[in-house]
Protein backbone atom coordinates (compact mmCIF):
# COMPACT_ATOMS: atom_id res chain seq x y z
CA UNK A 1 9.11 9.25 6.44
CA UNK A 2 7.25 12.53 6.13
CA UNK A 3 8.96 15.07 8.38
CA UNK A 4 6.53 17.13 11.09
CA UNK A 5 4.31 14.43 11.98
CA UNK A 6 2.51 14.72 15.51
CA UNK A 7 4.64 13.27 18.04
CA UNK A 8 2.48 10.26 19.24
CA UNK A 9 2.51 9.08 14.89
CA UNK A 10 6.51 9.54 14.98
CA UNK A 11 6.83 7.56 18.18
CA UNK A 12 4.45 4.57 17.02
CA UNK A 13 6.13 4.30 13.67
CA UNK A 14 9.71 4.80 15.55
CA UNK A 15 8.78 1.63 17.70
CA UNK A 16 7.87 -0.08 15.02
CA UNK A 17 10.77 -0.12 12.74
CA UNK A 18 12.83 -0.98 15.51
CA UNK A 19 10.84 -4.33 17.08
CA UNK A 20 12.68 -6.90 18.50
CA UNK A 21 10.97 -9.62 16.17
CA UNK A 22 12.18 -7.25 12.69
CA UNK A 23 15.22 -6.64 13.84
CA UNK A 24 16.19 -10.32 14.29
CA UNK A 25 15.08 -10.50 10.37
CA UNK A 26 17.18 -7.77 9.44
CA UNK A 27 14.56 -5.77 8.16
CA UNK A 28 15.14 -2.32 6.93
CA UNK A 29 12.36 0.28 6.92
CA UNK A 30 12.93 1.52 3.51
CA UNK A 31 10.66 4.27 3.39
CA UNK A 32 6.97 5.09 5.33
CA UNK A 33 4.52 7.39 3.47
CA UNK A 34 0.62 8.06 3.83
CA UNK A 35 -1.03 4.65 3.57
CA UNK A 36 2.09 2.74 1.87
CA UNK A 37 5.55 1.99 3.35
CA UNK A 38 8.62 -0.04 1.94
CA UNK A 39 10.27 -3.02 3.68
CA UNK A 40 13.42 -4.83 2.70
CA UNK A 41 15.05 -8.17 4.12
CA UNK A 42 18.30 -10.03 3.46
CA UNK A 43 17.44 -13.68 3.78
CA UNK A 44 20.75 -14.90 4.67
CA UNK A 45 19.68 -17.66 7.12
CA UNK A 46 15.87 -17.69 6.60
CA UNK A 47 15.98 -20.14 4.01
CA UNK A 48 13.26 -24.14 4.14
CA UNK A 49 15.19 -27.15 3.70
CA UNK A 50 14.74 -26.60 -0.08
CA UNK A 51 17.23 -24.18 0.10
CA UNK A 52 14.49 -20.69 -1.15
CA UNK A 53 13.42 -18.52 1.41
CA UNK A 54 10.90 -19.51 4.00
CA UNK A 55 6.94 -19.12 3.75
CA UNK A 56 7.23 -17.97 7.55
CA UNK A 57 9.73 -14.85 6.95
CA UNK A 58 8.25 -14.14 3.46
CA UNK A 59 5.01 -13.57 4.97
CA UNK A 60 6.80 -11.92 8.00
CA UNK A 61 8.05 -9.38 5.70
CA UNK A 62 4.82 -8.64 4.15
CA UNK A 63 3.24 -8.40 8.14
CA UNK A 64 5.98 -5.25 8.47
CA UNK A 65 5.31 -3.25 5.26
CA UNK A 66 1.04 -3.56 6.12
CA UNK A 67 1.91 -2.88 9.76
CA UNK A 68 3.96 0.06 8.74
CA UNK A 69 1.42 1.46 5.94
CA UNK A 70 -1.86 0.68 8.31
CA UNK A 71 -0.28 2.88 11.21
CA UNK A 72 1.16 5.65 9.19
CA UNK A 73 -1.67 7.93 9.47
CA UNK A 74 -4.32 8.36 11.98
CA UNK A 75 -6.09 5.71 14.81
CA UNK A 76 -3.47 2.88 15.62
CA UNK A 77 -4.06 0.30 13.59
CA UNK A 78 -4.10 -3.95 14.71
CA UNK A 79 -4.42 -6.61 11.95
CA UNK A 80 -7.49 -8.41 12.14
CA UNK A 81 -6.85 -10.71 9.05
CA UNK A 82 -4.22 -11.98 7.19
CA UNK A 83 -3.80 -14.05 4.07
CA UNK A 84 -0.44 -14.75 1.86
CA UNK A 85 -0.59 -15.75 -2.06
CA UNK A 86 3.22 -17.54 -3.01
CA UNK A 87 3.71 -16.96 -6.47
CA UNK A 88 7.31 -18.02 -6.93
CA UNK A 89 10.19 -19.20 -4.57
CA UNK A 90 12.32 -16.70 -3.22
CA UNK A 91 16.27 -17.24 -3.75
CA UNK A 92 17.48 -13.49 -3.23
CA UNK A 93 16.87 -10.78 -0.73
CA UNK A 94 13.30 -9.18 -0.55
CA UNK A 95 11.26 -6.22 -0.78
CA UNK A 96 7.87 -5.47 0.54
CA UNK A 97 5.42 -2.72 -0.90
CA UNK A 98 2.52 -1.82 0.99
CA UNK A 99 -0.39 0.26 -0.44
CA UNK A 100 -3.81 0.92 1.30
CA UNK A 101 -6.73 -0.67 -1.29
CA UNK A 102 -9.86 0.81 0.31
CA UNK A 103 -11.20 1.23 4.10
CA UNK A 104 -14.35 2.07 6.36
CA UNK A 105 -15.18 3.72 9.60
CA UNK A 106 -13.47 0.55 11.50
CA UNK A 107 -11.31 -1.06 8.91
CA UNK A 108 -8.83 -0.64 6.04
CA UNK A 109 -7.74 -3.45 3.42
CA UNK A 110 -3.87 -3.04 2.24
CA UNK A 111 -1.95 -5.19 -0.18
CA UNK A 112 1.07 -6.12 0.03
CA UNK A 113 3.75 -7.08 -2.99
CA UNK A 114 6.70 -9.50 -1.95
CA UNK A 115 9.57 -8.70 -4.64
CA UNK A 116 12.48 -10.43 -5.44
CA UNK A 117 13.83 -7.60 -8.16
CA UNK A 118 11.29 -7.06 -10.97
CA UNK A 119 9.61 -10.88 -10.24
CA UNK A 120 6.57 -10.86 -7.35
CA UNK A 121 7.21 -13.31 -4.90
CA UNK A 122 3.91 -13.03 -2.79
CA UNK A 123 1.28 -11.01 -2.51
CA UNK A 124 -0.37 -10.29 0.84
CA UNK A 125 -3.72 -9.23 2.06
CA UNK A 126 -4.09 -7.81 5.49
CA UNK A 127 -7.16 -5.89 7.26
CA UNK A 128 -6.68 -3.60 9.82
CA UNK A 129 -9.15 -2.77 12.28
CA UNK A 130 -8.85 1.00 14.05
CA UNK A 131 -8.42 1.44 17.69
CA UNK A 132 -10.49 4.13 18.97
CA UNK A 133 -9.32 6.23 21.31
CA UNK A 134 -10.90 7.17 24.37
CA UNK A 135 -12.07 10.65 24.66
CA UNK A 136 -10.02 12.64 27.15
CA UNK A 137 -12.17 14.44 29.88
């Protein structure tokens, strides 16, 4: 993570990386840059009765890294859309990267790549929409 960032930004990102629901995945916060951030995830235990690992965490994975990316910078940031594209079964722990594609006044559009080593697992589409802040009087 970039070092000197206003307090507020550090705090939001801090709480983040440490939520109760990621934790319980075991996912690592890798690394957290302007508009793009890195998720990993064993997936000891998250695995569908087919034995590969399960749409639900895959796409909870790829949920982090846009949270991550979308909040990294600027106005908080709440996902207003989501939609997952399974390429391949995963059989091996995970890695999410998160890069911003475009955004407006209210929104931003990030995609997200679920990798198993070199092969993509899943790629991710989420839309963030910014909170505005109230002006302080």
């Amino acid at each position: 993570m970039k070092k000197d960032l206003p307090a507020d930004l550090e705090a939001r990102l801090g709480s983040m990386k440490i939520a109760p629901y990621a934790l319980h995945l075991g996912m690592e916060t890798v690394s957290v840059g302007e508009n793009e951030a890195i998720v990993r995830m064993p997936v000891d235990g998250l695995t569908n009765a087919l034995g590969t690992v399960h749409g639900g965490a895959i796409f909870s994975l790829a949920d982090q890294a846009f949270a991550l990316a979308a909040n990294s910078r600027g106005e908080p940031q709440v996902a207003i859309n989501a939609s997952i594209t399974y390429m391949k079964p995963g059989k091996g722990d995970l890695v999410a990267k998160s890069r911003k594609i475009d955004e407006n006044k209210s929104t931003s559009v990030y995609e997200v790549q679920v990798m198993q080593g070199d092969e993509v697992v899943a790629i991710f589409q989420g839309i963030g929409y910014k909170l505005r802040r109230s002006e302080k009087k």
